[in-house]
Protein backbone atom coordinates (compact mmCIF):
# COMPACT_ATOMS: atom_id res chain seq x y z
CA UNK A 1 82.90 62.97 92.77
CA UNK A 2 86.29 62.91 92.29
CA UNK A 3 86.88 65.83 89.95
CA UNK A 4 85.11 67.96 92.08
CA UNK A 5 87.20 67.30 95.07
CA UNK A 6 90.16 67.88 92.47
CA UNK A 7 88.31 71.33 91.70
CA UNK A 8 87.72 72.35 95.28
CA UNK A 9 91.14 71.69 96.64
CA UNK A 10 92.48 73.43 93.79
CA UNK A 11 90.16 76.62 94.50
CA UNK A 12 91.00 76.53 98.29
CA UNK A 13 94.84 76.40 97.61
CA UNK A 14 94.76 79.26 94.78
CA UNK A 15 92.47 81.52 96.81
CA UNK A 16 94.72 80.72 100.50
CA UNK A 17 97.84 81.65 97.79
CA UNK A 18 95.79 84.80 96.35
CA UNK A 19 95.14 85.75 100.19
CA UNK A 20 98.37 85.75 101.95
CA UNK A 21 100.72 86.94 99.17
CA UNK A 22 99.13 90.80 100.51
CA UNK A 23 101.11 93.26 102.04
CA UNK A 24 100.06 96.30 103.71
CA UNK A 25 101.38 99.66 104.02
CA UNK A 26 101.25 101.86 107.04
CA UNK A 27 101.78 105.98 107.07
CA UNK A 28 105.08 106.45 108.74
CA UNK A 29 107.88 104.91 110.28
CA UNK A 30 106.38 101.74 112.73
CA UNK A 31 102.95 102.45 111.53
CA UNK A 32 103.28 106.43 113.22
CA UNK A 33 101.24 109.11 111.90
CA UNK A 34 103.72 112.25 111.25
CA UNK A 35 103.25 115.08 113.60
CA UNK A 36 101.49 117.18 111.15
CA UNK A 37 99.33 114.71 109.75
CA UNK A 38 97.94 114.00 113.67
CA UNK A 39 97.47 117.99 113.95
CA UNK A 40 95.24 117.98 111.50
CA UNK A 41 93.26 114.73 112.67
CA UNK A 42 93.23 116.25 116.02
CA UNK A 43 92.42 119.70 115.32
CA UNK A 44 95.50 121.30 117.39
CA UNK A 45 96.80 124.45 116.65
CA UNK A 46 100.61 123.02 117.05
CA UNK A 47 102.24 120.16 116.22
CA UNK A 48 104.83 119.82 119.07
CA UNK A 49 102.78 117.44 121.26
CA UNK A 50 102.21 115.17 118.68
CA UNK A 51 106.36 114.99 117.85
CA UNK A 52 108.42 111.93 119.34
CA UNK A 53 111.00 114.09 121.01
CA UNK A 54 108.44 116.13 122.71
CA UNK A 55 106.15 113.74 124.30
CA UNK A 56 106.94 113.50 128.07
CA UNK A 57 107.54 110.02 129.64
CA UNK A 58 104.93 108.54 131.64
């Protein structure tokens, strides 16, 4: 009984290690999709309303 509560505690704490040493990646700067990248998702003919500097301020 003993060795498999060795066993088990040993699997938890290499899988919880495995698990949060992951990091993700996200397109952009602050997880933003470029301009152009969103005209093409969105099907727009321009990419102006999609840049930061154009957006108006609500």
């Amino acid at each position: 009984m003993f060795k498999k509560t060795i066993k088990l505690v040993a699997l938890v704490t290499i899988s919880v290690s495995l698990l949060t040493g992951c990091t993700t990646y996200t397109a952009g700067r602050s997880g933003n999709v470029p301009p152009g990248k969103a005209k093409k998702i969105t099907g727009s003919k321009s990419a102006k309303p999609h840049a930061p500097g154009q957006r108006k301020k609500r």
